[in-house]
N, C-alpha and C. Protein backbone atom coordinates (compact mmCIF):
# COMPACT_ATOMS: atom_id res chain seq x y z
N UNK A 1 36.18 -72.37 -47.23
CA UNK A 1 35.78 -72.74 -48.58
C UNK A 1 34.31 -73.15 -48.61
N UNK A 2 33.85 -73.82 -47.62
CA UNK A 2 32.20 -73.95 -47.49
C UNK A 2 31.48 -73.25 -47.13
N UNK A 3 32.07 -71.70 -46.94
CA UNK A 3 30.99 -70.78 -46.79
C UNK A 3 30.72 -69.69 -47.89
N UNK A 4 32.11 -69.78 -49.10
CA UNK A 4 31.89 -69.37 -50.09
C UNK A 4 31.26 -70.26 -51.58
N UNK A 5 31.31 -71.59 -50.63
CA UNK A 5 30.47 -72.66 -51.85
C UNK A 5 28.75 -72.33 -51.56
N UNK A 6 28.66 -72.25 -50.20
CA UNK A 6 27.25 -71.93 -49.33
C UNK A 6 26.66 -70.44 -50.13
N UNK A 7 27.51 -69.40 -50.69
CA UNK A 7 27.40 -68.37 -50.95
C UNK A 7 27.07 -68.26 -52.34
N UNK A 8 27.89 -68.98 -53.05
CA UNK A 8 27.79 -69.36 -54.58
C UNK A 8 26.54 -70.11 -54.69
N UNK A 9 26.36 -70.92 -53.68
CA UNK A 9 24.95 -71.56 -54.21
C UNK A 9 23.38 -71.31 -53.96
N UNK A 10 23.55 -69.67 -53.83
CA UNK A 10 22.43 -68.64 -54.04
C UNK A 10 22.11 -68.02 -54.96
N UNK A 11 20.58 -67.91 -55.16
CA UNK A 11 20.74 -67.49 -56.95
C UNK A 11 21.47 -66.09 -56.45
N UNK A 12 21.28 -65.57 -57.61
CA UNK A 12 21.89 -63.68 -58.38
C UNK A 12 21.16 -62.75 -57.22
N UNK A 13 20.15 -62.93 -57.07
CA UNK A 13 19.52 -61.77 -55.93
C UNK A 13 19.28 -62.16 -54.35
N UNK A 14 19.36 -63.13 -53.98
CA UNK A 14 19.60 -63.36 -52.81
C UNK A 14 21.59 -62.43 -52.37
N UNK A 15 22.31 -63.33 -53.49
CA UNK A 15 23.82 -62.72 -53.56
C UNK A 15 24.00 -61.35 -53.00
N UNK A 16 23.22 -60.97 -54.36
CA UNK A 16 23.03 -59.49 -54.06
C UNK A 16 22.75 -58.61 -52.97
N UNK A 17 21.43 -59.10 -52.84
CA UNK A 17 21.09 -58.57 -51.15
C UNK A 17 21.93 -59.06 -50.13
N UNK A 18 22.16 -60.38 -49.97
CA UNK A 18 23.06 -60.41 -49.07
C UNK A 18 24.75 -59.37 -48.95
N UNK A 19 25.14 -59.34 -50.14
CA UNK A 19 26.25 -58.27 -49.92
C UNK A 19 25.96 -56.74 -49.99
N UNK A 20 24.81 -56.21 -50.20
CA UNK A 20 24.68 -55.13 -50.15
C UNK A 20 23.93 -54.84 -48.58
N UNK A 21 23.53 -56.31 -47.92
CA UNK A 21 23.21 -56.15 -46.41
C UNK A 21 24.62 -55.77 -45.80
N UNK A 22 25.93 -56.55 -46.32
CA UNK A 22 26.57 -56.49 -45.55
C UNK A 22 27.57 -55.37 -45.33
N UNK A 23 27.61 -54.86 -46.50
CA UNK A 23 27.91 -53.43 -46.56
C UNK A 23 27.03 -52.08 -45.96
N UNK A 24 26.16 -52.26 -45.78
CA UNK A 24 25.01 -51.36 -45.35
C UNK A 24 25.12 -51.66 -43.63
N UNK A 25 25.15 -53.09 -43.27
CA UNK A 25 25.43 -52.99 -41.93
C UNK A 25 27.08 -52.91 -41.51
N UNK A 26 27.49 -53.03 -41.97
CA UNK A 26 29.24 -52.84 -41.65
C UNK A 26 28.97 -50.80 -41.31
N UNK A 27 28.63 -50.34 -42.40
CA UNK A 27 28.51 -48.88 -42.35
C UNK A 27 27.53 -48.18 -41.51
N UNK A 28 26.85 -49.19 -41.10
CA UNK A 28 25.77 -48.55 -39.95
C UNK A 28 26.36 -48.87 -38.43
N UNK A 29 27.44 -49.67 -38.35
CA UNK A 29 28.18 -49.89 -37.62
C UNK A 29 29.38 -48.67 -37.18
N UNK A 30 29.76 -48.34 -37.98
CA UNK A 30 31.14 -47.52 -38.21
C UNK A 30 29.52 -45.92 -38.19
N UNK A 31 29.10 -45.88 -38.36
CA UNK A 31 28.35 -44.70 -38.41
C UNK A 31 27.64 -44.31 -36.96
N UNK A 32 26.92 -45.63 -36.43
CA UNK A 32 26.61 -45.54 -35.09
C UNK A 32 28.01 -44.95 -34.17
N UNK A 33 29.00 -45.48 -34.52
CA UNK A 33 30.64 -45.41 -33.84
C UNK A 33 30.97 -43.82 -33.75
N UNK A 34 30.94 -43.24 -35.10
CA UNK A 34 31.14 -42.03 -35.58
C UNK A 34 30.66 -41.13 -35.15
N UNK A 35 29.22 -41.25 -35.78
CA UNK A 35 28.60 -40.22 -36.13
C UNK A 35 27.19 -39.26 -35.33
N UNK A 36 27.06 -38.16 -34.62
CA UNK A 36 25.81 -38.08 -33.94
C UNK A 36 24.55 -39.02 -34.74
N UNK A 37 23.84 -39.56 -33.42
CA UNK A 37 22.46 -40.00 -34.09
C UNK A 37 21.57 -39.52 -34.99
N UNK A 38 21.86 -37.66 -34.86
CA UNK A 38 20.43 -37.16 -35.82
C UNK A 38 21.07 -37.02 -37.46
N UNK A 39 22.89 -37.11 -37.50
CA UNK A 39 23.16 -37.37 -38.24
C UNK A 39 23.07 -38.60 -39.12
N UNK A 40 23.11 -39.73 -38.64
CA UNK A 40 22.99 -40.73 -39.01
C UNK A 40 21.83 -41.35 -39.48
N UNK A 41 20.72 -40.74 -38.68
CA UNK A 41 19.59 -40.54 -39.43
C UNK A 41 19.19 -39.93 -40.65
N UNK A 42 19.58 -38.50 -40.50
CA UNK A 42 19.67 -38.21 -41.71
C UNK A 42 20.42 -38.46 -42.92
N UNK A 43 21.26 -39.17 -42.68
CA UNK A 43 21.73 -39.83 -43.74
C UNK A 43 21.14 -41.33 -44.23
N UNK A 44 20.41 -41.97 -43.58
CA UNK A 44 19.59 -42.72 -43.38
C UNK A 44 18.28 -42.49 -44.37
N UNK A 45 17.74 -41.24 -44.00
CA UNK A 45 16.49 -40.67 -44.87
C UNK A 45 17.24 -40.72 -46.15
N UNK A 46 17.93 -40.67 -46.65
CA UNK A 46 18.84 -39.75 -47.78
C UNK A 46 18.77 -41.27 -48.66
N UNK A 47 19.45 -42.78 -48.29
CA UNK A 47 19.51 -43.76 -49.09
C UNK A 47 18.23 -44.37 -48.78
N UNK A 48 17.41 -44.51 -48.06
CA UNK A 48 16.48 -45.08 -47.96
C UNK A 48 15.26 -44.93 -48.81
N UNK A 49 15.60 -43.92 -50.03
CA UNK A 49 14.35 -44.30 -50.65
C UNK A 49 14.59 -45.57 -51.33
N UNK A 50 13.11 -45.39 -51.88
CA UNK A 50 12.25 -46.85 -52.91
C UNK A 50 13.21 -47.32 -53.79
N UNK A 51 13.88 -48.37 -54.55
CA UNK A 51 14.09 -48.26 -55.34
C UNK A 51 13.08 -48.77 -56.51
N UNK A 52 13.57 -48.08 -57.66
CA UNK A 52 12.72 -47.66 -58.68
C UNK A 52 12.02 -48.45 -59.96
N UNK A 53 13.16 -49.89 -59.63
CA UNK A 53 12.82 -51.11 -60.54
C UNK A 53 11.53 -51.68 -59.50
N UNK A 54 10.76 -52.05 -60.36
CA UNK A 54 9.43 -52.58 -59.67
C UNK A 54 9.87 -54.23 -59.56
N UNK A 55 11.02 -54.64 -60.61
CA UNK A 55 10.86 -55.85 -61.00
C UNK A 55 11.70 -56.46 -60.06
N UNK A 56 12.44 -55.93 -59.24
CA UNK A 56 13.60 -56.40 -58.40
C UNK A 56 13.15 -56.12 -56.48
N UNK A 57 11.53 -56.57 -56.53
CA UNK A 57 10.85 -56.48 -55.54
C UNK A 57 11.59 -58.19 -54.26
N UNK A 58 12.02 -57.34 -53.23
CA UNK A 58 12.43 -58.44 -52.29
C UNK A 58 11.42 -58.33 -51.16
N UNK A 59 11.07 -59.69 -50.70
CA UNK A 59 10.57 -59.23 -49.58
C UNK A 59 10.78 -59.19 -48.24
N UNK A 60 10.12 -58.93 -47.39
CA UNK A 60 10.37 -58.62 -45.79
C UNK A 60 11.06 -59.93 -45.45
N UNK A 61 10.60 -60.50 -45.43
CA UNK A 61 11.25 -62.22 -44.76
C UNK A 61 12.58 -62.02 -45.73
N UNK A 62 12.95 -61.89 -46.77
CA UNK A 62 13.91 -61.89 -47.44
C UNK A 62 15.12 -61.04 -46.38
N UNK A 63 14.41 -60.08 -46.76
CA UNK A 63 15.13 -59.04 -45.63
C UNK A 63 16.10 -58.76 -44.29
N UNK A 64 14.91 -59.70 -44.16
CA UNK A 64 15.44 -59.89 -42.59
C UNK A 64 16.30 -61.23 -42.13
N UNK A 65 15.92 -61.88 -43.51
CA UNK A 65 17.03 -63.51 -43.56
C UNK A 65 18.72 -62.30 -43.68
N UNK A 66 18.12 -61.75 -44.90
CA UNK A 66 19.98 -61.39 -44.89
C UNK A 66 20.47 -60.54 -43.67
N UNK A 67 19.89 -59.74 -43.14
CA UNK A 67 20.86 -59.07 -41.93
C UNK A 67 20.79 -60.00 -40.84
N UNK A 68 20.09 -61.43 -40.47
CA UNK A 68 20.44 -62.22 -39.91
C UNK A 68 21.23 -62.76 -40.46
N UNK A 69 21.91 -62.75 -41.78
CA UNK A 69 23.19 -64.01 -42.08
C UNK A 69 24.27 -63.01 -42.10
N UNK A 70 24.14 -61.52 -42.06
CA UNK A 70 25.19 -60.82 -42.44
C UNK A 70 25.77 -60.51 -41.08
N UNK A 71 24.55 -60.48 -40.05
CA UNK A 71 24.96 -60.10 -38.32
C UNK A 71 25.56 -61.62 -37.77
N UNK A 72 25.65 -62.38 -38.59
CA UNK A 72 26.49 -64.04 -37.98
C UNK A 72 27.73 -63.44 -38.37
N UNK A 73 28.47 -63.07 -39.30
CA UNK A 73 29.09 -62.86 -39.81
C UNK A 73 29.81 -61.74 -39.73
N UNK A 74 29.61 -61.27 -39.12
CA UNK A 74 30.03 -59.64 -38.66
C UNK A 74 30.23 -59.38 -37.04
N UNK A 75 30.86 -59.69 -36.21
CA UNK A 75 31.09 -59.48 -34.80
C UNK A 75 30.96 -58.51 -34.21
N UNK A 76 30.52 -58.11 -33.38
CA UNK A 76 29.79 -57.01 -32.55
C UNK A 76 28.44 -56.53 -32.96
N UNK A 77 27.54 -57.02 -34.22
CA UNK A 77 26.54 -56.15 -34.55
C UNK A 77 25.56 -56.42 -33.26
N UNK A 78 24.68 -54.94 -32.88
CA UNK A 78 23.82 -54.98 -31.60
C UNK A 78 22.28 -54.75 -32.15
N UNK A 79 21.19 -54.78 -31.57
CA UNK A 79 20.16 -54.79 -31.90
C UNK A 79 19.58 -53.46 -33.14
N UNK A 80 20.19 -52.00 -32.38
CA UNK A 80 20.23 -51.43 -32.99
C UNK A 80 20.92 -50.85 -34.46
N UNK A 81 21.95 -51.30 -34.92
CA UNK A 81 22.69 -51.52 -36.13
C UNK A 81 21.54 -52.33 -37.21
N UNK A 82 21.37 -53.48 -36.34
CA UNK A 82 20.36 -54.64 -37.16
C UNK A 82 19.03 -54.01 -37.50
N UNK A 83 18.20 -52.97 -36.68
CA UNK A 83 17.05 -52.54 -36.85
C UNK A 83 17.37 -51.18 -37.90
N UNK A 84 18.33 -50.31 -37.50
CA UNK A 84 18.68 -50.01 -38.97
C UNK A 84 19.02 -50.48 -40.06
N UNK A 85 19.58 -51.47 -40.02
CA UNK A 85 19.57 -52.11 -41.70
C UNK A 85 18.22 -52.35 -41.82
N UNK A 86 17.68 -53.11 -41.02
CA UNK A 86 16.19 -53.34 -41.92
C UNK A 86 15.75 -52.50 -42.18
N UNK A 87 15.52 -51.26 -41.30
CA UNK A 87 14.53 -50.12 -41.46
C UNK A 87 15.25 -50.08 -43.27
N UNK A 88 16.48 -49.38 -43.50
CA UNK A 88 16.60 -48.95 -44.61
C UNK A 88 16.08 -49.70 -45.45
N UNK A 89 16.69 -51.12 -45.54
CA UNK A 89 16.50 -52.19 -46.30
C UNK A 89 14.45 -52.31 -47.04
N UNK A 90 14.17 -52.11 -45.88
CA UNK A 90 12.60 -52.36 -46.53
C UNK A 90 12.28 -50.84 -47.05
N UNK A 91 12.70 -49.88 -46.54
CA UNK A 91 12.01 -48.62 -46.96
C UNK A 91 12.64 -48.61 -48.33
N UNK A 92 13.63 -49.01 -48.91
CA UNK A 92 14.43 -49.74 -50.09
C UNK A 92 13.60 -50.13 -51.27
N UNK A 93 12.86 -51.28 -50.36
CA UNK A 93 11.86 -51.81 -51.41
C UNK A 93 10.23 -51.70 -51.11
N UNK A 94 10.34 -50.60 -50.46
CA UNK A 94 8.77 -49.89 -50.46
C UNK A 94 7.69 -50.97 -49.21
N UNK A 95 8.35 -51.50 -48.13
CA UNK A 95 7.75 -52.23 -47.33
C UNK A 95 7.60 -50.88 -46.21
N UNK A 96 6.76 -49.96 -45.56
CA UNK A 96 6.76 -49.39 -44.93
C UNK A 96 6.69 -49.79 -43.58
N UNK A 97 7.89 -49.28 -42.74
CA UNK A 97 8.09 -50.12 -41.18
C UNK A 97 8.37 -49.14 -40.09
N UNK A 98 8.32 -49.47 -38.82
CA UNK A 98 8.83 -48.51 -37.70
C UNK A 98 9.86 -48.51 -37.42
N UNK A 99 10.81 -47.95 -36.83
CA UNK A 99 11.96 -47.93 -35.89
C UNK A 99 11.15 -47.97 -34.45
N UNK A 100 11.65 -48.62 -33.32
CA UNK A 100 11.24 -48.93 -31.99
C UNK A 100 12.13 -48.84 -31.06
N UNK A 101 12.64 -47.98 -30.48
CA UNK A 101 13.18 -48.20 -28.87
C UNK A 101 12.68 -47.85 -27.96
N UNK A 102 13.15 -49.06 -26.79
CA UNK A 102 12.34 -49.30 -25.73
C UNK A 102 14.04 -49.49 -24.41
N UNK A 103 13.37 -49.08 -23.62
CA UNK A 103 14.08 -48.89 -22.38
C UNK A 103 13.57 -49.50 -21.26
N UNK A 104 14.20 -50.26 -20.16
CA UNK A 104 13.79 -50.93 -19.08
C UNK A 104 15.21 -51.19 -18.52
N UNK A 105 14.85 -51.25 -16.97
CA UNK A 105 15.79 -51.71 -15.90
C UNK A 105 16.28 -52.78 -15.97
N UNK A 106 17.48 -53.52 -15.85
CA UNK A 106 17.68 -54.76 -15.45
C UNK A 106 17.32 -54.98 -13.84
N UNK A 107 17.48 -56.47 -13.12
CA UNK A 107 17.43 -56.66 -12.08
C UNK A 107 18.34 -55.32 -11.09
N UNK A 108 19.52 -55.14 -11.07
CA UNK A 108 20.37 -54.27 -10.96
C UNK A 108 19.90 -53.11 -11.14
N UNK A 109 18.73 -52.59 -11.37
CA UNK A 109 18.69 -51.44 -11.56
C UNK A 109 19.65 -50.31 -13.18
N UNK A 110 20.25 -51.31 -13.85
CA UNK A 110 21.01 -50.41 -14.93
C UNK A 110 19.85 -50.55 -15.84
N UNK A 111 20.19 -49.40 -16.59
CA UNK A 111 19.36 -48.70 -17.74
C UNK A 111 19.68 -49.39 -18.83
N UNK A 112 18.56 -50.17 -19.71
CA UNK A 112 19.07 -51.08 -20.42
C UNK A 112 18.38 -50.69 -21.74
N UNK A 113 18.99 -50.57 -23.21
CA UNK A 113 17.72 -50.28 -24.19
C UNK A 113 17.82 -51.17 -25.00
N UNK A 114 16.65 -51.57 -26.14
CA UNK A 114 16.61 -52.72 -27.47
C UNK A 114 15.98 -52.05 -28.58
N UNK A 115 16.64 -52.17 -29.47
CA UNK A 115 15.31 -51.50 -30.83
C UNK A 115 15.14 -53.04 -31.67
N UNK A 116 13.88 -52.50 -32.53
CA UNK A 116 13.45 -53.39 -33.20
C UNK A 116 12.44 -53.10 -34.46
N UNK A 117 12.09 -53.41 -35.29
CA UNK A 117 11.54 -52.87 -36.17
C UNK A 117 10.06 -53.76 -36.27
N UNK A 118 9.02 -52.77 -36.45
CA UNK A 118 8.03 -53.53 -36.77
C UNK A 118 7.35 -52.80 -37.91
N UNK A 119 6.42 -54.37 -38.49
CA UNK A 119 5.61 -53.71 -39.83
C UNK A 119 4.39 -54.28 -39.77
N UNK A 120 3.19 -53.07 -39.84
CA UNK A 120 2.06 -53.48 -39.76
C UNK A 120 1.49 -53.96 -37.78
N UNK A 121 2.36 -53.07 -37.36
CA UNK A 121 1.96 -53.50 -35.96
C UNK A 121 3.06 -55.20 -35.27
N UNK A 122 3.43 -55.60 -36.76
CA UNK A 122 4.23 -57.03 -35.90
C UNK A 122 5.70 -56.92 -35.79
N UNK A 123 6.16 -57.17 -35.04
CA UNK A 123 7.74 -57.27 -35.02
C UNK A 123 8.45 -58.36 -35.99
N UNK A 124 9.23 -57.74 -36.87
CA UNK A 124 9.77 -58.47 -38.22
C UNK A 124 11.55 -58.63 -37.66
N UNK A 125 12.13 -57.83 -37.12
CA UNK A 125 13.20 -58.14 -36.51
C UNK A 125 13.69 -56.87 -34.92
N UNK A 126 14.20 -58.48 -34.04
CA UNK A 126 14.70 -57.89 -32.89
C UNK A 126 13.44 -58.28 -31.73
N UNK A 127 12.57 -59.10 -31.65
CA UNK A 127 11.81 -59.67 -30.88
C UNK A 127 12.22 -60.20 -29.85
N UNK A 128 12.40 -60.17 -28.26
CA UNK A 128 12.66 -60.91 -27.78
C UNK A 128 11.86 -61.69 -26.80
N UNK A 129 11.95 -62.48 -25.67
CA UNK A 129 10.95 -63.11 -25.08
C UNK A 129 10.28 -62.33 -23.86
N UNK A 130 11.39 -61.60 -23.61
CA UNK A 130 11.24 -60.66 -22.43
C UNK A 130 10.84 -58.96 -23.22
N UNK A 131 10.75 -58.72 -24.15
CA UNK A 131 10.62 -57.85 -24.88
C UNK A 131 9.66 -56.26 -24.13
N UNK A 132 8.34 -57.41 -23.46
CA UNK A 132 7.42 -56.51 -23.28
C UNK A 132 7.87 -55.72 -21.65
N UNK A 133 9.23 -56.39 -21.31
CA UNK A 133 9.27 -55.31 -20.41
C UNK A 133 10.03 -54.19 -20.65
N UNK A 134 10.36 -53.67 -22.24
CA UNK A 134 10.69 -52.72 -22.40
C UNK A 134 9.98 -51.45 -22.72
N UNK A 135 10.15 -50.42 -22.14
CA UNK A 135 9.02 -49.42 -22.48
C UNK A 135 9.22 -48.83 -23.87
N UNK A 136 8.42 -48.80 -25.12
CA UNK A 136 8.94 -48.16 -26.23
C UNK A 136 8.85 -46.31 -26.33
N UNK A 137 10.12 -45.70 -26.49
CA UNK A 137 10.52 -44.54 -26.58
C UNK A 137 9.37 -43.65 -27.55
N UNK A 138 8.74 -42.76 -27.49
CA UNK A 138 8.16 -42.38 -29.14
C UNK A 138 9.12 -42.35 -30.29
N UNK A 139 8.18 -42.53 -31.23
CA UNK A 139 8.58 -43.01 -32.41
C UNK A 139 9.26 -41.57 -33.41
N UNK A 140 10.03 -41.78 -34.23
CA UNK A 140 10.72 -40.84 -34.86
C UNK A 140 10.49 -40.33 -35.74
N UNK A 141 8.65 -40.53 -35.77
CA UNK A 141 7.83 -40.11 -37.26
C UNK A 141 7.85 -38.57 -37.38
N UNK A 142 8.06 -38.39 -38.17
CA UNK A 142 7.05 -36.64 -37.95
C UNK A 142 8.46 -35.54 -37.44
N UNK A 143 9.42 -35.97 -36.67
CA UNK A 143 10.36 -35.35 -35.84
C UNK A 143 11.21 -34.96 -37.06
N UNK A 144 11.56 -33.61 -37.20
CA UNK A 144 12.72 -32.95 -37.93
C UNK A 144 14.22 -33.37 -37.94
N UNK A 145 14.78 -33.58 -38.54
CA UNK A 145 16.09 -34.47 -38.56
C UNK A 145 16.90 -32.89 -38.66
């Protein structure tokens, strides 16, 4: 009951975004599960445009608050699920950002990967402390889906 009083006591567009984070990552979940990657991408390109009200502008920090309250809330979400919601989420509201994966060894020698999204060169979500020993993959600009 105190997490739907916690919920109620957000205005109208926080609400909003927050449940349309959580639907967007629930389905990027079940899609990662599913679906080939270049598919999922391309379906990715497909909702990710702008939307078209200028007046219903959210921003990045906004953003990235809700798929952090929606990934508490949702069990199993992994770095990559989370860096797709944002990616969509900001390309949504016209914040232009990267997709990032990076690959590195653990001690053990296993092959380990993290994505993360950055904008403007800074990492907005999926930062970690050890981060820079991951090598980042090229980027998925330009590449034919």
């Amino acid at each position: 009951m105190t997490l739907l009083f916690k919920f109620l006591s957000f205005n109208a567009g926080d609400r909003h975004l927050l449940i349309t984070t959580l639907i967007l990552l629930a389905a990027m979940r079940l899609g990662l599960w599913l679906l080939p990657f270049r598919t999922l991408l391309k379906l990715l390109a497909k909702i990710s445009q702008p939307v078209t009200q200028t007046t219903n502008q959210v921003s990045i920090r906004k953003i990235v608050w809700a798929v952090e309250v929606a990934s508490r809330y949702m069990p199993g979400v992994k770095c990559l699920a989370r860096a797709l919601t944002t990616q969509v989420l900001m390309n949504r509201y016209s914040h232009p950002c990267q997709l990032r994966i990076g690959v590195a060894k653990d001690k053990t020698g296993i092959l380990e990967a993290h994505a993360w999204i950055e904008h403007q060169g800074k990492i907005v979500i999926g930062n970690l402390a050890d981060l820079s020993r991951f090598i980042p993959l090229p980027t998925l600009e330009g590449v034919k889906l």
